[in-house]
N, C-alpha and C. Protein backbone atom coordinates (compact mmCIF):
# COMPACT_ATOMS: atom_id res chain seq x y z
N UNK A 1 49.13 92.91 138.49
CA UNK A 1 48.40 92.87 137.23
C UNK A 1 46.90 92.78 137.49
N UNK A 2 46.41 91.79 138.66
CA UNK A 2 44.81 91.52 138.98
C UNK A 2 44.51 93.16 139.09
N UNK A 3 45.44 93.94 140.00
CA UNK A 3 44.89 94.93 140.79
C UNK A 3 44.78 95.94 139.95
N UNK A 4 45.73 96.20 138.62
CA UNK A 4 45.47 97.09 137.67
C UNK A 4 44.40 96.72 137.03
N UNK A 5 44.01 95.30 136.78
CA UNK A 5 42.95 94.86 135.54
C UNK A 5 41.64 95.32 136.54
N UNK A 6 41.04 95.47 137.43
CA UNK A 6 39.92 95.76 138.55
C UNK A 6 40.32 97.26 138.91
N UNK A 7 41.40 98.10 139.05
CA UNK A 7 41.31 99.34 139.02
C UNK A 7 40.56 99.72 137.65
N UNK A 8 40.94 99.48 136.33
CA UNK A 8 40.53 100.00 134.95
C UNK A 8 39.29 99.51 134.97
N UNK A 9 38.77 98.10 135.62
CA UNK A 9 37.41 97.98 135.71
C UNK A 9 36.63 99.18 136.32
N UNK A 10 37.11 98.88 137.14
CA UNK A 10 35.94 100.09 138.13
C UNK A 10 35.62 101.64 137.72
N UNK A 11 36.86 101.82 137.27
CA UNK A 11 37.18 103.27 136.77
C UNK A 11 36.40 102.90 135.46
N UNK A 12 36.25 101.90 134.81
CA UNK A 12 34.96 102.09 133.14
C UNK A 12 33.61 102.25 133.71
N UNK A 13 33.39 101.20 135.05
CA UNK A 13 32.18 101.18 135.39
C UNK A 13 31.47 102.46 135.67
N UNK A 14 32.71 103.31 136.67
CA UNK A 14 32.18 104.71 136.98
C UNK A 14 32.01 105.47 135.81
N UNK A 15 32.83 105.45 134.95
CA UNK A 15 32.44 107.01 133.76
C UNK A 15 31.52 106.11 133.00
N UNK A 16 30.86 104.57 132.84
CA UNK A 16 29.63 104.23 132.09
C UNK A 16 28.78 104.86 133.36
N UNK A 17 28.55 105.04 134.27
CA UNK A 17 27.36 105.39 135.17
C UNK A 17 27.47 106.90 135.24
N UNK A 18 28.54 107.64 134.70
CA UNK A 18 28.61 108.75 134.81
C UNK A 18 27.74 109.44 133.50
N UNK A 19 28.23 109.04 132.49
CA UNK A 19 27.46 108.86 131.17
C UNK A 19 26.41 108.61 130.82
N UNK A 20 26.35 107.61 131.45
CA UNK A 20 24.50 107.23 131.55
C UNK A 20 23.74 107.97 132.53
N UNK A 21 24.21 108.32 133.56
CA UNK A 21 23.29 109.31 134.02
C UNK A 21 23.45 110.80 133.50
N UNK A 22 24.21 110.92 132.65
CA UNK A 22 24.00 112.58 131.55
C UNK A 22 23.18 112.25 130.62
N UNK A 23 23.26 111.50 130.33
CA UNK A 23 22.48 110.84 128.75
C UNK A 23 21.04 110.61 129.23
N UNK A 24 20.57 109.47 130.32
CA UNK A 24 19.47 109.20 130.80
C UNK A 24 18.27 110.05 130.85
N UNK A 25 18.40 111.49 130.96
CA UNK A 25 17.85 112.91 131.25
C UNK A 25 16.22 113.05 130.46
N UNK A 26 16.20 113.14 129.16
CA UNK A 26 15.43 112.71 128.59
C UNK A 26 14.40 111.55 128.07
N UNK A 27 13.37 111.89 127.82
CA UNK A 27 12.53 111.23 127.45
C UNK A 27 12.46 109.64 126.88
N UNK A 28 13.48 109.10 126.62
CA UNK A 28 14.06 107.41 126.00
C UNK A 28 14.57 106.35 126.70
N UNK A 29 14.18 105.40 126.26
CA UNK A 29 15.05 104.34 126.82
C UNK A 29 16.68 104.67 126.49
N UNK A 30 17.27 103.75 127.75
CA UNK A 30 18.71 104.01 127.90
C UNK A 30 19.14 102.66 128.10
N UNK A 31 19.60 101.51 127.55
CA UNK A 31 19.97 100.51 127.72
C UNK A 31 21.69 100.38 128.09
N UNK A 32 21.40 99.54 128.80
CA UNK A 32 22.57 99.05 129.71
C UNK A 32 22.80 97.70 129.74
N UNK A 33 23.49 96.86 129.76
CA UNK A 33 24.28 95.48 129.22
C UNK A 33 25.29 94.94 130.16
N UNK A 34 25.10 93.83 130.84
CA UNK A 34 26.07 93.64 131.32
C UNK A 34 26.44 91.76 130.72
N UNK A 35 27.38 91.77 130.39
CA UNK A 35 27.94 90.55 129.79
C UNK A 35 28.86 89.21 130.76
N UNK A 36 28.90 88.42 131.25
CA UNK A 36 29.03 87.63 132.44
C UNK A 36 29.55 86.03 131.60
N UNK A 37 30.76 85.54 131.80
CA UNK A 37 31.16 83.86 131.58
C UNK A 37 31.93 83.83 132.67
N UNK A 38 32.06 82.01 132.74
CA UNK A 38 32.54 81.45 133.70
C UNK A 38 32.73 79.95 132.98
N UNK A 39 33.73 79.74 133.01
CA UNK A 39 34.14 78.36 132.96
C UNK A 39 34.21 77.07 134.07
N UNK A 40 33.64 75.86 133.38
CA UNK A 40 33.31 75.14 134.15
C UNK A 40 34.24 74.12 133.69
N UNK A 41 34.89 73.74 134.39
CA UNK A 41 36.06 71.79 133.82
C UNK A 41 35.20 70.48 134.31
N UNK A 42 34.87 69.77 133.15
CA UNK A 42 34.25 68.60 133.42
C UNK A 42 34.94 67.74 133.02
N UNK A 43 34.69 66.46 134.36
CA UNK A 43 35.81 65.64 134.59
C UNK A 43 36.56 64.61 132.79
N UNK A 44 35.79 64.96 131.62
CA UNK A 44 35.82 64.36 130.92
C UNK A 44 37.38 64.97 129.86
N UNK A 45 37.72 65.80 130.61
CA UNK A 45 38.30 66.95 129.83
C UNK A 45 37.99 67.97 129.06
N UNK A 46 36.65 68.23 128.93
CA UNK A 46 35.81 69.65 127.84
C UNK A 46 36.12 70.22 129.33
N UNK A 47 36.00 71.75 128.82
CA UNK A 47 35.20 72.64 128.90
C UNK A 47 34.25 73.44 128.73
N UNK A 48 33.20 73.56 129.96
CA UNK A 48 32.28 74.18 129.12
C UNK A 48 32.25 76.01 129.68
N UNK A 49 31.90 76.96 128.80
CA UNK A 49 31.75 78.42 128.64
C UNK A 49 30.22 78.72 128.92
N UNK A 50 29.86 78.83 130.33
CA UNK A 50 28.51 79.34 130.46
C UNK A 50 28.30 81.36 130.74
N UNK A 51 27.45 81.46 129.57
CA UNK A 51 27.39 83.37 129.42
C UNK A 51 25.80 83.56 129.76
N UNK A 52 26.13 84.64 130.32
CA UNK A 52 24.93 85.30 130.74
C UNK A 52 24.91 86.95 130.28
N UNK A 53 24.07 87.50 129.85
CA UNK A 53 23.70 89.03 129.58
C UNK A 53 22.46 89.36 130.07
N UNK A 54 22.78 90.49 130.79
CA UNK A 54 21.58 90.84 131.46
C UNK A 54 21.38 92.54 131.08
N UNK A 55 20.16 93.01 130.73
CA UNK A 55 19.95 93.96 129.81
C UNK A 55 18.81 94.76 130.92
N UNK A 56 19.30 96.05 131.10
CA UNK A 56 18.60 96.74 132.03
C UNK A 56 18.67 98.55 131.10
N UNK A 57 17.01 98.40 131.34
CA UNK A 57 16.69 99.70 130.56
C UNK A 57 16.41 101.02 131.59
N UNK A 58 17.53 102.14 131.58
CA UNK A 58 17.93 102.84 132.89
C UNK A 58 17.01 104.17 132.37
N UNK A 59 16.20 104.36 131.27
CA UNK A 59 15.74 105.56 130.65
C UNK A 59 14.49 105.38 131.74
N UNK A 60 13.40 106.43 130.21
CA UNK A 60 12.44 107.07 131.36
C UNK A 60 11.11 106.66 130.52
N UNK A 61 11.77 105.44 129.42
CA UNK A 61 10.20 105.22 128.65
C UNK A 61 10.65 103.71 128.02
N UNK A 62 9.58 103.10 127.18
CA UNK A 62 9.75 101.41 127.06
C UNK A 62 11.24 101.61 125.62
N UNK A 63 11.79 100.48 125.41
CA UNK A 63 12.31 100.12 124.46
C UNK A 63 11.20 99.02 123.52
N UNK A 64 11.30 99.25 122.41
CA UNK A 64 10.46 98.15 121.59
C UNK A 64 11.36 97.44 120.58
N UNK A 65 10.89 96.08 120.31
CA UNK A 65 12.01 95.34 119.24
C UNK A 65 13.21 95.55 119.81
N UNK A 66 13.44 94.66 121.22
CA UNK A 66 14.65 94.32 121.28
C UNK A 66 15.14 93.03 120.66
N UNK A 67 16.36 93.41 120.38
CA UNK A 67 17.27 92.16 119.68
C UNK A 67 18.81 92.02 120.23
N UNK A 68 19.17 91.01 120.92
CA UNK A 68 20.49 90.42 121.68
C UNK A 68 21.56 89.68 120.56
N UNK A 69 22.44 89.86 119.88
CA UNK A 69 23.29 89.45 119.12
C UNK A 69 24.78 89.15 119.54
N UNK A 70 25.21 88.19 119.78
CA UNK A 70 26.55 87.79 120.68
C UNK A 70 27.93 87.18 119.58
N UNK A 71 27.88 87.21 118.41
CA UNK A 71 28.71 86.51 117.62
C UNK A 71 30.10 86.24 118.19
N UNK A 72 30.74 87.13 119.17
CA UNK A 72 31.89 86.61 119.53
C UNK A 72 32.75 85.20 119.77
N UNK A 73 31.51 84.40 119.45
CA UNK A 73 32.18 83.13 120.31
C UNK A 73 32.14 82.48 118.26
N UNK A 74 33.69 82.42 117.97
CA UNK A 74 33.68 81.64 116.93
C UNK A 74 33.44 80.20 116.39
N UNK A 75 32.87 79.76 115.87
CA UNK A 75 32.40 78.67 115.30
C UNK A 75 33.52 77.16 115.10
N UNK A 76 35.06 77.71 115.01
CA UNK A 76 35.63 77.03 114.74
C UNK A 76 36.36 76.84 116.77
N UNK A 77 36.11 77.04 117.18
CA UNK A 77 36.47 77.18 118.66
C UNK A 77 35.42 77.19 119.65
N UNK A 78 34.52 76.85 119.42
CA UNK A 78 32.92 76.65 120.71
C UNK A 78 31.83 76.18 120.11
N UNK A 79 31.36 74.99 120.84
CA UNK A 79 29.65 74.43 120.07
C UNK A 79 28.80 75.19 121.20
N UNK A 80 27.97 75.70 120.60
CA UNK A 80 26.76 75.40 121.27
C UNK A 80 26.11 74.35 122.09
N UNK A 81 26.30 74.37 123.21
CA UNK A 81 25.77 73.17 123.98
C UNK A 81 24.11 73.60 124.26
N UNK A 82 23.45 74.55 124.88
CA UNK A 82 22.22 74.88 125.17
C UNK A 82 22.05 76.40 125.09
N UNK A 83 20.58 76.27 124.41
CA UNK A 83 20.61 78.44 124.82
C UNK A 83 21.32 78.77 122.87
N UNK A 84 20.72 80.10 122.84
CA UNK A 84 21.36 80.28 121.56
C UNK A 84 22.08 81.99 121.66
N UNK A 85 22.90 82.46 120.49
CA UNK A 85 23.66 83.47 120.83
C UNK A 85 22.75 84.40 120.63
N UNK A 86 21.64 84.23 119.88
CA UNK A 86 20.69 85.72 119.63
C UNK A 86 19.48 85.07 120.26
N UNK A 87 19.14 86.29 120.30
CA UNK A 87 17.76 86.58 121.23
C UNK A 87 16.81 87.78 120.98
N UNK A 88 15.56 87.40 120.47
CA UNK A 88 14.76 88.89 120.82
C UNK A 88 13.35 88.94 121.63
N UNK A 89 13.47 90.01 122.01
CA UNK A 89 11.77 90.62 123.22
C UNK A 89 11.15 91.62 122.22
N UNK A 90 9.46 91.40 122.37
CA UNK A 90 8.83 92.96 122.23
C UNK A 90 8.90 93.53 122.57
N UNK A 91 9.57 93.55 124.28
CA UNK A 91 9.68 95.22 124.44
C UNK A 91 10.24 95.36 125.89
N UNK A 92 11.01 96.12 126.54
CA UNK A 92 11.29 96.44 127.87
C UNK A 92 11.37 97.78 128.47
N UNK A 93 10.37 97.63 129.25
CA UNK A 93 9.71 98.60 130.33
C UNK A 93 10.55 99.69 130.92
N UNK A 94 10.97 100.64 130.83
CA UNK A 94 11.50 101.50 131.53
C UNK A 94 11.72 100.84 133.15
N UNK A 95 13.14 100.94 133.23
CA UNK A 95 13.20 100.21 134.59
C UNK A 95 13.16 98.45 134.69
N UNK A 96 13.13 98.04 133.42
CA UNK A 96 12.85 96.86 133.55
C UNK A 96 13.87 96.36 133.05
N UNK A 97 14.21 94.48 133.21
CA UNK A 97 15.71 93.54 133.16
C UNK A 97 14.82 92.63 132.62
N UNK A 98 15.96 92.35 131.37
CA UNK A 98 15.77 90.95 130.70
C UNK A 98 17.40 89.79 130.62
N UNK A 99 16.96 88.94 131.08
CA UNK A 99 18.10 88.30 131.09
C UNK A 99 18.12 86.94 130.33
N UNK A 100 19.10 86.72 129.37
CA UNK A 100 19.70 85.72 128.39
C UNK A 100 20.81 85.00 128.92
N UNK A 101 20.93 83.45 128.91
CA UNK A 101 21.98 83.01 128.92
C UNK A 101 22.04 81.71 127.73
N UNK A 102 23.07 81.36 127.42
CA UNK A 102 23.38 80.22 127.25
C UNK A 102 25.05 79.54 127.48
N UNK A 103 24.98 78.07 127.07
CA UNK A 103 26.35 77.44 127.05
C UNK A 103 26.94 76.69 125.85
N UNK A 104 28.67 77.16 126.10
CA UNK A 104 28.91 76.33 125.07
C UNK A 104 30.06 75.45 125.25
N UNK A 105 30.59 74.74 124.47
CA UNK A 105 31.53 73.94 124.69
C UNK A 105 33.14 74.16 124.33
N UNK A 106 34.06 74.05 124.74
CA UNK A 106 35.31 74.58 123.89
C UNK A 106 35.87 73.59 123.32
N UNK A 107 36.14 73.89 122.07
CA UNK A 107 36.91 72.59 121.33
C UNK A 107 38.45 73.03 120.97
N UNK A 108 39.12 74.58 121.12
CA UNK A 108 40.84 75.11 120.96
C UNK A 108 40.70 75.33 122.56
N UNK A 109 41.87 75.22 122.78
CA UNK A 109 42.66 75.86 124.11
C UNK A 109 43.40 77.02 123.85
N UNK A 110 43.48 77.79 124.57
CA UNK A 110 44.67 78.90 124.63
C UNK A 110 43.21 80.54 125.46
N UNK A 111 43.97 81.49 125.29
CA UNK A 111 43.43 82.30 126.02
C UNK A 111 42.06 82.57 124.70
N UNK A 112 41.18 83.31 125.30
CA UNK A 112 40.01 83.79 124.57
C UNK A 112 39.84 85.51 124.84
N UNK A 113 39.31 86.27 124.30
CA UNK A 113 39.30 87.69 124.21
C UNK A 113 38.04 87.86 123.80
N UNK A 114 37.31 88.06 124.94
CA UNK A 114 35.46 88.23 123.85
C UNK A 114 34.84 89.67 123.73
N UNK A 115 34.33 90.05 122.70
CA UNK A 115 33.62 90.75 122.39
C UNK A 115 32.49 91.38 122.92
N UNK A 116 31.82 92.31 122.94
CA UNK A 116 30.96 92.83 123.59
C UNK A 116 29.42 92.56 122.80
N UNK A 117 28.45 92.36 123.62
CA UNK A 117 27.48 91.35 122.62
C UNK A 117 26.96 92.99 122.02
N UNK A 118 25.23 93.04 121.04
CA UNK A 118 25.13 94.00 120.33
C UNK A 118 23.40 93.48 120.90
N UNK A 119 23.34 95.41 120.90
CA UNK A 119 21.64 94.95 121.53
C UNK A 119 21.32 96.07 120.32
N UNK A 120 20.20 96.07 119.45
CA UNK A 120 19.38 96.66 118.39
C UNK A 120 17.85 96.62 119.26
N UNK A 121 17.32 98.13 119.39
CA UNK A 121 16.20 98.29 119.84
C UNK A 121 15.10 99.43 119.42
N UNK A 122 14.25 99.68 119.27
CA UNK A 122 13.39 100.73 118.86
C UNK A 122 12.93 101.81 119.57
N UNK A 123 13.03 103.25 119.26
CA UNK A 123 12.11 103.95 119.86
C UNK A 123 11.38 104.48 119.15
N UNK A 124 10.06 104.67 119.85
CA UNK A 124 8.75 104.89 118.91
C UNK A 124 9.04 106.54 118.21
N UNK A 125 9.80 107.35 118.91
CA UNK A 125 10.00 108.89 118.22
C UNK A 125 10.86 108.89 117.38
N UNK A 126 11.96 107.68 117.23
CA UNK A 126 12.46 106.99 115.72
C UNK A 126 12.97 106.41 114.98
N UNK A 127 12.95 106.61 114.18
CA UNK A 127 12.79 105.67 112.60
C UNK A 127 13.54 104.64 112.64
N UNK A 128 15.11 105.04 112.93
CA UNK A 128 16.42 104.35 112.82
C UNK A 128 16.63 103.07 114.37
N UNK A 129 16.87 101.90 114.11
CA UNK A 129 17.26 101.49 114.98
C UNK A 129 18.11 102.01 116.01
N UNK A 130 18.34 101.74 116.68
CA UNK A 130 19.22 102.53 118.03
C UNK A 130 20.07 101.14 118.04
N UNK A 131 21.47 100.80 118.68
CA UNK A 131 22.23 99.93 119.37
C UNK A 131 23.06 100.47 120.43
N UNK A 132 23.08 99.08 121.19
CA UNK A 132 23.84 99.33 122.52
C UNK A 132 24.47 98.11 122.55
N UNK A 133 25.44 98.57 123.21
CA UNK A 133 27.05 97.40 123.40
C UNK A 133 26.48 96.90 124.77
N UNK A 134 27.30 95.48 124.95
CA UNK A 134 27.26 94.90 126.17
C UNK A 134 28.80 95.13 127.24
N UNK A 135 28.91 95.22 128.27
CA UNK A 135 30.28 95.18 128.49
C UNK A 135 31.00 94.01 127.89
N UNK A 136 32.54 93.71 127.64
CA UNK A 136 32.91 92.39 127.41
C UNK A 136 33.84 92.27 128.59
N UNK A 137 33.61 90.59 128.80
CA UNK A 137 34.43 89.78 129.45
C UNK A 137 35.72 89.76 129.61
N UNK A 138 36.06 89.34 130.46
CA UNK A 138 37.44 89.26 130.89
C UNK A 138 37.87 88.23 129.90
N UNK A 139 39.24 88.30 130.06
CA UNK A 139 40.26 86.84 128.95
C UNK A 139 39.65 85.58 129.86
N UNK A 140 39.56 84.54 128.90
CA UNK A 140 39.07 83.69 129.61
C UNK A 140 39.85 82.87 129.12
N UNK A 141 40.79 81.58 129.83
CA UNK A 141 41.94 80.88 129.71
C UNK A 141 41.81 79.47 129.44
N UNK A 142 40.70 79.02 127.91
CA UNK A 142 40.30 77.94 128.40
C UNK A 142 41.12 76.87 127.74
N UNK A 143 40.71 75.54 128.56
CA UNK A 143 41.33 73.85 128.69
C UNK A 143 42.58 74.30 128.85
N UNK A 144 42.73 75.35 129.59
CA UNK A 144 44.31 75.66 130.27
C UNK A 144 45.20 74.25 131.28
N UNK A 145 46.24 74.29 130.89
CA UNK A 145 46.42 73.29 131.83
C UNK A 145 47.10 73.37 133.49
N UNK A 146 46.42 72.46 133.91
CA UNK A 146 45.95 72.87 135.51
C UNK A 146 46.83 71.77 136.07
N UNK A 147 47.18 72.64 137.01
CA UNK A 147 48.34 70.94 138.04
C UNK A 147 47.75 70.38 138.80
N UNK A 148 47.52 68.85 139.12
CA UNK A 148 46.81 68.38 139.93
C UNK A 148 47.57 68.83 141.32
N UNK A 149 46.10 68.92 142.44
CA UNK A 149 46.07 69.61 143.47
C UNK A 149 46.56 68.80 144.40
N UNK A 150 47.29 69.28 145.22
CA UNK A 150 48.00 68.42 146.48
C UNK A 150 47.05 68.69 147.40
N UNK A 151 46.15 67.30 147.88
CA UNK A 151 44.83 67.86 149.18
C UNK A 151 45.14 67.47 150.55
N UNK A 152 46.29 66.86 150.38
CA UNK A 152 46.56 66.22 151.87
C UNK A 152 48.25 67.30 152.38
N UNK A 153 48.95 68.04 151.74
CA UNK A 153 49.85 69.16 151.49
C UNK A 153 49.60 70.47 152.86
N UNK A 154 49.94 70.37 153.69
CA UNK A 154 49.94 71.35 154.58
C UNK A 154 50.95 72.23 154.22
């Protein structure tokens, strides 16, 4: 199952880089997203959900009015511990990375399925906002329950 879920990875990664370099060709920014959690168990019993997005503009000119929008993480199932889900920049440089994180806390258990965050950005030739998806995360299995570890167990 790992080895199918990382084959279908790799195989999205290649036809997004395949895509983006057909698309890239012209004159615009080309934004690219990569979306990143990891769960942390603190000894208290929470969990906490630390995310990171990192936003890399692969075109051939600036993006202006960027805006980072993450709603996936529902309200009735995660606080906000630090860091917030939206985010915006004036502008990123052709070739240039902006990176967002924050954390939150889990208050349900059971598996999670997240969403791909939403980037809204400008180009000066036009009018209409442009958006770009972030990749989404893997299932993430949280306040799963864990068997205590045998450390002395050869």
């Amino acid at each position: 199952m790992a080895t199918l879920m990382t084959n279908l990875l790799l195989k999205a990664c290649i036809a997004l880089f395949l895509v983006s370099a057909a698309t890239a060709v012209g004159d615009s920014p080309f934004i690219i997203a990569h979306k990143k959690a990891s769960l942390t168990r603190l000894k208290s019993g929470a969990e906490r959900v630390s995310v990171s997005i990192d936003i890399y503009n692969q075109g051939f000119s600036t993006a202006y009015d960027l805006s980072l929008v993450d709603y996936s993480w529902p309200q009735d199932a995660f606080d906000v511990i630090s860091g917030n889900i939206s985010q915006s920049w004036e502008k990123l440089d052709a070739g240039g990375v902006l990176s967002h994180s924050f954390e939150l806390e889990a208050k349900k258990q059971g598996m999670f399925y997240g969403a791909p965050a939403v980037i809204t950005f400008r180009i000066p030739t036009k009018a209409a906002l442009q958006e770009a998806y972030s990749t989404s995360i893997l299932p993430l299995d949280v306040l799963a329950e864990i068997p205590p570890e045998k450390k002395f167990e050869w």
